[in-house]
N, C-alpha and C. Protein backbone atom coordinates (compact mmCIF):
# COMPACT_ATOMS: atom_id res chain seq x y z
N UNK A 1 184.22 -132.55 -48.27
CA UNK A 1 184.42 -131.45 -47.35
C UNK A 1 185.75 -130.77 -47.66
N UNK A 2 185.32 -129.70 -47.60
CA UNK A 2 187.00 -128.48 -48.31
C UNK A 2 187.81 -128.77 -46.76
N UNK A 3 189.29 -128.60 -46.92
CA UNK A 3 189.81 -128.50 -45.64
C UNK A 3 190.33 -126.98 -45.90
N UNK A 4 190.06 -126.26 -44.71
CA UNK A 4 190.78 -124.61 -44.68
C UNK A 4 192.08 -124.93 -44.50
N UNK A 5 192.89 -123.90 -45.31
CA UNK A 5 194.14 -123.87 -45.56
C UNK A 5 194.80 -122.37 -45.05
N UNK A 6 195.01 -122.21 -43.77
CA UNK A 6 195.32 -120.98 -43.56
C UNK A 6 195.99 -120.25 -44.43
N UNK A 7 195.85 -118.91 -44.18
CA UNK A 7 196.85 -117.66 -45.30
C UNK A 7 196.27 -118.09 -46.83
N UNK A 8 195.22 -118.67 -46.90
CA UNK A 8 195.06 -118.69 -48.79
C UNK A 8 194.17 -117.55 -49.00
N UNK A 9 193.91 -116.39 -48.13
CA UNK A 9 193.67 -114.95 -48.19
C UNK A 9 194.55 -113.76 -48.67
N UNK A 10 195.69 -114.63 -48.23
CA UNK A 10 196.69 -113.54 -48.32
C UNK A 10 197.38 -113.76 -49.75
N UNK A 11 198.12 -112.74 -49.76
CA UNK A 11 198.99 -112.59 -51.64
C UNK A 11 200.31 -113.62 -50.71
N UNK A 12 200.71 -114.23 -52.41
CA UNK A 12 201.75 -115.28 -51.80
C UNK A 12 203.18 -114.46 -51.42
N UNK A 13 203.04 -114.30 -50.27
CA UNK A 13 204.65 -113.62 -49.86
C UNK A 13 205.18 -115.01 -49.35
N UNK A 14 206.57 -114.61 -49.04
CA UNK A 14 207.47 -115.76 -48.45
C UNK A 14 207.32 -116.00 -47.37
N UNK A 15 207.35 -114.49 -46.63
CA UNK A 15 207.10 -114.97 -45.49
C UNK A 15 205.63 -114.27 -44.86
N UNK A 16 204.36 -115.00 -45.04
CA UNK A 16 203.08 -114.19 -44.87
C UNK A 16 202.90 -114.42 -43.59
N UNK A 17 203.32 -115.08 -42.08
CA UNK A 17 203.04 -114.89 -41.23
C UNK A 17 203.59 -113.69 -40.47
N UNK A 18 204.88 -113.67 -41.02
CA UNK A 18 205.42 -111.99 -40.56
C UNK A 18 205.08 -111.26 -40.93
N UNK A 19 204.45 -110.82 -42.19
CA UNK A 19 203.93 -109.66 -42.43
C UNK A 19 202.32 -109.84 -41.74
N UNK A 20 201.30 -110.56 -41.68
CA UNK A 20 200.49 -110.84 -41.26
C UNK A 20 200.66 -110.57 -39.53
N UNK A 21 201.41 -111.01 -38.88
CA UNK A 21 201.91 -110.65 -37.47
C UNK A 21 202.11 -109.32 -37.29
N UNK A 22 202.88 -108.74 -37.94
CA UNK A 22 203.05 -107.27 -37.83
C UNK A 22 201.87 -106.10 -38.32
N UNK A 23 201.00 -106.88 -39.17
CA UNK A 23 200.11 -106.15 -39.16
C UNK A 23 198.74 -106.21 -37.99
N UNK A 24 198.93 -107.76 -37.35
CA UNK A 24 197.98 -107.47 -35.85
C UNK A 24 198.56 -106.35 -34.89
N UNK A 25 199.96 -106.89 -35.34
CA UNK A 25 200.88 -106.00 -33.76
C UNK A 25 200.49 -104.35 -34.15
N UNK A 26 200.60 -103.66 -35.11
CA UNK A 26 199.82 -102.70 -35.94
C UNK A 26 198.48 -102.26 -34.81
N UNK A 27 197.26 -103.17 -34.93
CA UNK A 27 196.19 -103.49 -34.85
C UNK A 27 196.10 -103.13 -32.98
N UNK A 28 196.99 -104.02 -32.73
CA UNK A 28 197.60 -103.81 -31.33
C UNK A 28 197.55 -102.61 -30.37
N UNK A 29 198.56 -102.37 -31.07
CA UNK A 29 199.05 -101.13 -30.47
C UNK A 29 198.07 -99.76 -30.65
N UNK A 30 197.27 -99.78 -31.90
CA UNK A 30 196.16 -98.86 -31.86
C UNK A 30 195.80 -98.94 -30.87
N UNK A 31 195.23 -100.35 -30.27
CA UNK A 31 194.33 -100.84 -29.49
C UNK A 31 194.76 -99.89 -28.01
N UNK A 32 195.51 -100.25 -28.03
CA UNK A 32 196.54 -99.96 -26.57
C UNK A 32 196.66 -98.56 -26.34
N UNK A 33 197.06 -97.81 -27.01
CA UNK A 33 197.50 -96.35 -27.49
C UNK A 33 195.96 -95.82 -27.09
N UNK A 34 194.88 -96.62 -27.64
CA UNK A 34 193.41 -95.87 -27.78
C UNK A 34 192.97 -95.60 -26.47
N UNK A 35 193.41 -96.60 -25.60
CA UNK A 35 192.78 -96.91 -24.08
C UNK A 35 193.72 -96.37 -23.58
N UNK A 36 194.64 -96.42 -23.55
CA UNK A 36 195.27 -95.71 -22.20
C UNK A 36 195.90 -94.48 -21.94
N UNK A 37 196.26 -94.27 -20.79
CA UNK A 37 195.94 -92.49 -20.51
C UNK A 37 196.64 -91.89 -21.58
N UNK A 38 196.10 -90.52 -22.34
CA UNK A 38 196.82 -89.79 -22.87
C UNK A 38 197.59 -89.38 -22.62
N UNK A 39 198.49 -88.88 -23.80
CA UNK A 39 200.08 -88.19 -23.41
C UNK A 39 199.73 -86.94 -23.20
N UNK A 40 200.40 -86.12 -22.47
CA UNK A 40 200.33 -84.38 -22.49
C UNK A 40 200.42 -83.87 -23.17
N UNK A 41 199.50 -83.24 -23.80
CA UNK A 41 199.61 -82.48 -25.39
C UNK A 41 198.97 -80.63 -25.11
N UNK A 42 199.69 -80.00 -25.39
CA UNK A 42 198.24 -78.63 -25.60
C UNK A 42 197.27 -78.68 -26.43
N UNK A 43 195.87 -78.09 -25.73
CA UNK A 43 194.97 -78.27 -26.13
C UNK A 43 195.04 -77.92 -27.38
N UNK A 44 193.94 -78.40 -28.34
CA UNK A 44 194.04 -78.14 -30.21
C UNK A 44 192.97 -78.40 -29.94
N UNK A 45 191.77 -77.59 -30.77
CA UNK A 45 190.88 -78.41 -30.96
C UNK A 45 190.07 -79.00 -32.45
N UNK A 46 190.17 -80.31 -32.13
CA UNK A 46 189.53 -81.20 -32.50
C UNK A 46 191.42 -81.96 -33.49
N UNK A 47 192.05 -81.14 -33.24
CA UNK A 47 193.96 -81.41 -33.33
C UNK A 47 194.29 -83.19 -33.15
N UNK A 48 193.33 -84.25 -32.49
CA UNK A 48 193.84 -85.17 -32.80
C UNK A 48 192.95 -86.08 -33.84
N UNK A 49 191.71 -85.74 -34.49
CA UNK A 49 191.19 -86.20 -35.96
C UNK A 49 192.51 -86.65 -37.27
N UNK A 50 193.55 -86.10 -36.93
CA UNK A 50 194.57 -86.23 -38.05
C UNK A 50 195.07 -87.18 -37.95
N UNK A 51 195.56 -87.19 -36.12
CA UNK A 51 196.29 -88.94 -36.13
C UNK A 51 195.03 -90.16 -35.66
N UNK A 52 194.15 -90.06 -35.57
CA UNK A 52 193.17 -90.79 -35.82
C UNK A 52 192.81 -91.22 -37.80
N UNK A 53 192.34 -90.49 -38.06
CA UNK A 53 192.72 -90.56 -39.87
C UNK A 53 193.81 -91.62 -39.93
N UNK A 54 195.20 -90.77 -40.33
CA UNK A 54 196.35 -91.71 -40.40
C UNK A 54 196.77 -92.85 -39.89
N UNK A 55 196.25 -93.10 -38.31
CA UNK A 55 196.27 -94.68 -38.20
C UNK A 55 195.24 -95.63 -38.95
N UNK A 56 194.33 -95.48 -38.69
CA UNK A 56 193.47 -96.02 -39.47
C UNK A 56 193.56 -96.25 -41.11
N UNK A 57 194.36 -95.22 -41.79
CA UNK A 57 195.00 -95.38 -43.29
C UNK A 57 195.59 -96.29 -43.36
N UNK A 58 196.53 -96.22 -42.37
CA UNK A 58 198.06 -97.12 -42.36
C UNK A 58 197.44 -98.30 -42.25
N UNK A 59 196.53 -98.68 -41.34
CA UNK A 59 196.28 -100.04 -40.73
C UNK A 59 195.39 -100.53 -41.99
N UNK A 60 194.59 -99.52 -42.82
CA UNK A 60 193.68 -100.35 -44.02
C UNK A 60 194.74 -100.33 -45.40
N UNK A 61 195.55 -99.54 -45.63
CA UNK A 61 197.17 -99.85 -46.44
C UNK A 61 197.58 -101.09 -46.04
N UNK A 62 197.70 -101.41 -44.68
CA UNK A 62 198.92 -102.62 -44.40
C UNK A 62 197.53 -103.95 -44.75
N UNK A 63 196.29 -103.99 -44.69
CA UNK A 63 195.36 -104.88 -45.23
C UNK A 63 195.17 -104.87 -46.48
N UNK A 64 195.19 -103.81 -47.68
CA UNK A 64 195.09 -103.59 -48.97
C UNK A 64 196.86 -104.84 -49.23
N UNK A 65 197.70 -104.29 -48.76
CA UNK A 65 199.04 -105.29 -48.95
C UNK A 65 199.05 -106.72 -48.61
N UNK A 66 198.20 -107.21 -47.67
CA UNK A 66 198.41 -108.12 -47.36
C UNK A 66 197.24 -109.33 -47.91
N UNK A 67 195.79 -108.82 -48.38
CA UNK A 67 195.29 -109.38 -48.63
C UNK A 67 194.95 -109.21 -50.26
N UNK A 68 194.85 -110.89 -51.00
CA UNK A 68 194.69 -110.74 -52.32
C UNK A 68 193.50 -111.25 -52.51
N UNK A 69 192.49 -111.40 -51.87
CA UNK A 69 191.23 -111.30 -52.53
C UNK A 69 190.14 -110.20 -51.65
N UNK A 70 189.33 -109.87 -52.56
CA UNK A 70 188.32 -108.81 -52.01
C UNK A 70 187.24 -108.70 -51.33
N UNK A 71 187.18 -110.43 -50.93
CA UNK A 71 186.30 -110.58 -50.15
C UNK A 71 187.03 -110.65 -48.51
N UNK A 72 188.20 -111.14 -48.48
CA UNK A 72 189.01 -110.87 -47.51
C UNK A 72 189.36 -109.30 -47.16
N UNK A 73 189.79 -108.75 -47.91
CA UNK A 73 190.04 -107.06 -47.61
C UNK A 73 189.10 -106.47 -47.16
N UNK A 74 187.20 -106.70 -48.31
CA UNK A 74 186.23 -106.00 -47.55
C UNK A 74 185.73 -106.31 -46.17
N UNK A 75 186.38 -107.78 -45.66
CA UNK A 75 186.00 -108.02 -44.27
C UNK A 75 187.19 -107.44 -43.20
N UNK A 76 188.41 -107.15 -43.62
CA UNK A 76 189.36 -106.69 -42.62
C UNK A 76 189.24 -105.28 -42.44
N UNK A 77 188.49 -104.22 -43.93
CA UNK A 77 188.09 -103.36 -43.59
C UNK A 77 186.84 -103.01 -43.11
N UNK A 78 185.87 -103.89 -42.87
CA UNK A 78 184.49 -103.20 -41.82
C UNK A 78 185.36 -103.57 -40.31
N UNK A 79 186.17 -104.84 -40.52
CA UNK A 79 186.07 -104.74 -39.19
C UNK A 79 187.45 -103.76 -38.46
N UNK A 80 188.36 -103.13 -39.60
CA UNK A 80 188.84 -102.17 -39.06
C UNK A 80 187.95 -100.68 -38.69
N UNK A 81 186.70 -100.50 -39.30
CA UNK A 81 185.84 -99.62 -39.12
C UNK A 81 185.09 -99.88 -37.82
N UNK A 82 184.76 -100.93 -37.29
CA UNK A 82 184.28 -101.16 -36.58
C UNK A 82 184.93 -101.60 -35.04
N UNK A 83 185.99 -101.74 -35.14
CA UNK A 83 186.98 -101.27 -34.43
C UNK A 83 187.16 -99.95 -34.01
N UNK A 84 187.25 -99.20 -34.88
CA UNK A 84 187.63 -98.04 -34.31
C UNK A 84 186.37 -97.26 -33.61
N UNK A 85 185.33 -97.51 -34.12
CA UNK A 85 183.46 -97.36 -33.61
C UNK A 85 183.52 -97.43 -32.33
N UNK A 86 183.97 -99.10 -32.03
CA UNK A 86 184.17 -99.83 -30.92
C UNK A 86 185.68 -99.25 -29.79
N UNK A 87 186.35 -98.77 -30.18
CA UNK A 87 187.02 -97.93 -29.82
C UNK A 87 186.45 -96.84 -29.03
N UNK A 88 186.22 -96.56 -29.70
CA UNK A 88 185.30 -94.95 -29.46
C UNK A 88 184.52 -95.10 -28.12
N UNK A 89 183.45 -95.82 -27.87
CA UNK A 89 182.45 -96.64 -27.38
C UNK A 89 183.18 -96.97 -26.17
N UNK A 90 184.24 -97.70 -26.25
CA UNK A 90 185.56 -98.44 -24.89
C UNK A 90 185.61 -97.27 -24.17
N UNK A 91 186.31 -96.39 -25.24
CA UNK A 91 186.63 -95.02 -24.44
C UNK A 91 185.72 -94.24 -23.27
N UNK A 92 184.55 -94.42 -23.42
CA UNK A 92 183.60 -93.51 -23.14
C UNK A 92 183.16 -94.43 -21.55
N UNK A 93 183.22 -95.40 -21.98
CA UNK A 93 182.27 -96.96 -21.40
C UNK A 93 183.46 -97.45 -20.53
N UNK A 94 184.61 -97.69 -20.40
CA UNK A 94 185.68 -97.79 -20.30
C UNK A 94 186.84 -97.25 -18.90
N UNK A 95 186.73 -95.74 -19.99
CA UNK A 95 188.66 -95.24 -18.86
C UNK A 95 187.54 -93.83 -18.46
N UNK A 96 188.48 -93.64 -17.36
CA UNK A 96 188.42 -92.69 -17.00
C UNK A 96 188.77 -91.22 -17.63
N UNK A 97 190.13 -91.55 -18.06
CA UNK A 97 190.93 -90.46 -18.73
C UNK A 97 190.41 -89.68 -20.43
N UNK A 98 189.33 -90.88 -20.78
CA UNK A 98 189.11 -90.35 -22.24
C UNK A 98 188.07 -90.33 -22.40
N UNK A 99 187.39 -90.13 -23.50
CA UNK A 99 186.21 -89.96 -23.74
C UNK A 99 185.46 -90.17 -25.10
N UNK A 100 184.38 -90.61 -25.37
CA UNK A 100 184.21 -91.23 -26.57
C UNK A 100 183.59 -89.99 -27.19
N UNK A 101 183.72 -90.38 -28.78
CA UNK A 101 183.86 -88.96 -29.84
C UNK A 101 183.64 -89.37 -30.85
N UNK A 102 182.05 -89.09 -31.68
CA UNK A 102 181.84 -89.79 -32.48
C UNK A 102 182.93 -89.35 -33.63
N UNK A 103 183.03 -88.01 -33.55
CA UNK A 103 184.08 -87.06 -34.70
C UNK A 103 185.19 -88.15 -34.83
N UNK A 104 185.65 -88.79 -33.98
CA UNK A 104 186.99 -89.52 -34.04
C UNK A 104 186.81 -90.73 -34.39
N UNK A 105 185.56 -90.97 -34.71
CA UNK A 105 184.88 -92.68 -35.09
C UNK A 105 184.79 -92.36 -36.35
N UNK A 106 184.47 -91.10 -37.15
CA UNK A 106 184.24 -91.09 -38.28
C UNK A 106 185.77 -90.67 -39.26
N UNK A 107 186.62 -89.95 -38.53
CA UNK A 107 188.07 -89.65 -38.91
C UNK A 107 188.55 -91.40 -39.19
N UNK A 108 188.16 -92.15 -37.79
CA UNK A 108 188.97 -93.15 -38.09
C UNK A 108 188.33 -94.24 -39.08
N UNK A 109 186.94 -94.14 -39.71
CA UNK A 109 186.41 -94.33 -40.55
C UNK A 109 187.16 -94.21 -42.20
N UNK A 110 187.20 -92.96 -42.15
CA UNK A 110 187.46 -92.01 -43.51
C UNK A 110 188.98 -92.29 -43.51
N UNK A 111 189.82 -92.47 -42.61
CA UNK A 111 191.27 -93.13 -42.81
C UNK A 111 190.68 -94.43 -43.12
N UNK A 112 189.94 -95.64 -42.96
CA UNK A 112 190.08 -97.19 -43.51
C UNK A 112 189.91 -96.48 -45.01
N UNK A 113 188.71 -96.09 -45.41
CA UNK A 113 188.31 -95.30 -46.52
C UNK A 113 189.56 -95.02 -47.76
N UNK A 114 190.63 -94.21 -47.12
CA UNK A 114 191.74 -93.66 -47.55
C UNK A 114 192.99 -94.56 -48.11
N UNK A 115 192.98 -95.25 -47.00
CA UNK A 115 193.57 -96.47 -47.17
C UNK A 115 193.72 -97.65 -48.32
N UNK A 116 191.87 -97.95 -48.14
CA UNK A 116 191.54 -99.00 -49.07
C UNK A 116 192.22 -98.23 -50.21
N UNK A 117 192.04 -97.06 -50.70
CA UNK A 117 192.22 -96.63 -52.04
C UNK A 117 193.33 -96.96 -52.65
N UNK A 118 194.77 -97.35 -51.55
CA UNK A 118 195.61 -97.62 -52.19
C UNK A 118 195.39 -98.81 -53.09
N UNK A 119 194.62 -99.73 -52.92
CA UNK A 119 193.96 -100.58 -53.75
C UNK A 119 194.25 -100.47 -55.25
N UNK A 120 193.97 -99.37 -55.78
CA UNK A 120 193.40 -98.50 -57.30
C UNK A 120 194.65 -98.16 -57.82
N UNK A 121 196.23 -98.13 -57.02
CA UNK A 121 197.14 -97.69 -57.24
C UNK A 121 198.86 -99.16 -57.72
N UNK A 122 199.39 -98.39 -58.12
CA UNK A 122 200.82 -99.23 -58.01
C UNK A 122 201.12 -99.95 -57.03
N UNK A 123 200.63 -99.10 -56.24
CA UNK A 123 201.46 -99.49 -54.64
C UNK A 123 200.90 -100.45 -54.18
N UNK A 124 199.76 -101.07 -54.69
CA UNK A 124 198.82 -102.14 -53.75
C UNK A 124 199.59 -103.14 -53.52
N UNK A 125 200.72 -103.94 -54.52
CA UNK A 125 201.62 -104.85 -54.59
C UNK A 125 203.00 -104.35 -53.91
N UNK A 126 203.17 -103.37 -53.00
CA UNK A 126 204.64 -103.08 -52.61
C UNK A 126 205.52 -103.93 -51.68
N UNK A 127 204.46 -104.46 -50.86
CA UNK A 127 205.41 -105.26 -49.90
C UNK A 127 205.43 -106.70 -50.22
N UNK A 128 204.76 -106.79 -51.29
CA UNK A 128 204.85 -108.18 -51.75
C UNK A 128 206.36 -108.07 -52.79
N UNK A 129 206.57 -107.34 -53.74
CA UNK A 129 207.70 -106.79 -54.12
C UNK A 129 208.89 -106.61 -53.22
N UNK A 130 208.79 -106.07 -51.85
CA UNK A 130 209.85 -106.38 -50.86
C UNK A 130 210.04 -107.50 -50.36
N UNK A 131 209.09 -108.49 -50.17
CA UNK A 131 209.20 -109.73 -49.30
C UNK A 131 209.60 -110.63 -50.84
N UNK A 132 209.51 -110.39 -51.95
CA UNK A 132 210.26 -111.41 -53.24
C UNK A 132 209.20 -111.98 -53.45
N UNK A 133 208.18 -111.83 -53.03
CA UNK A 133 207.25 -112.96 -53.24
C UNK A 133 206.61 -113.20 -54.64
N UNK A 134 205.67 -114.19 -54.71
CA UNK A 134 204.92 -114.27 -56.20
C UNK A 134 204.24 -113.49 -56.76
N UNK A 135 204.05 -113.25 -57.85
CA UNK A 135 202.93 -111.89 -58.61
C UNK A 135 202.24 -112.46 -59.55
């Protein structure tokens, strides 16, 4: 019988529970931000698809960094996709104040999308390069 060895998903940083932590707290705060009442903004329309996109980038960037195999990444990104689906869905099902939008399920889609790509690039190894860790 194999014994699980936590973090043998992740690239060897020094310190992988902090970066791993900060990327739930990440995860978090979407969470939080998604549900509760909006800030006062003038109307735009369809004006918040952009920061929907960009969180969702950031949050599948900070998983492209943190995870070194691809079977781990392709599971942190459905379920960042599906999150944000599920998001969507909360909203509607949920608060009072918001409202669910598929447009903003698919923005926050096409940001995991965006994200992963850093994958293909230099940068996939950056914070492993900041934290000193192994390569």
């Amino acid at each position: 019988m194999t014994r699980l060895r936590p973090g043998r998903s992740l690239k060897p940083f020094r310190r992988p529970w902090l970066w791993a932590g900060l990327w739930i707290a990440a995860i978090a705060a979407v969470l939080v931000l998604s549900l509760s009442p909006p800030p006062p903004m003038p109307p735009v329309d369809n004006g918040d698809k952009l920061g929907h996109f960009l969180a969702y980038a950031v949050l599948a960037t900070g998983a492209v960094q943190l995870y070194a195999r691809r079977v781990a990444l392709l599971g942190a990104a459905v379920g960042l996709v599906l999150l944000g689906i599920g998001i969507e869905y909360a909203q509607g099902a949920l608060t009072a104040m918001r409202v669910a939008d598929p447009a903003d399920a698919l923005a926050n889609t096409l940001g995991v999308v965006a994200g992963l790509a850093v994958q293909l690039t230099p940068w996939r190894d950056a914070l492993l390069r900041l934290d000193g860790g192994r390569r």
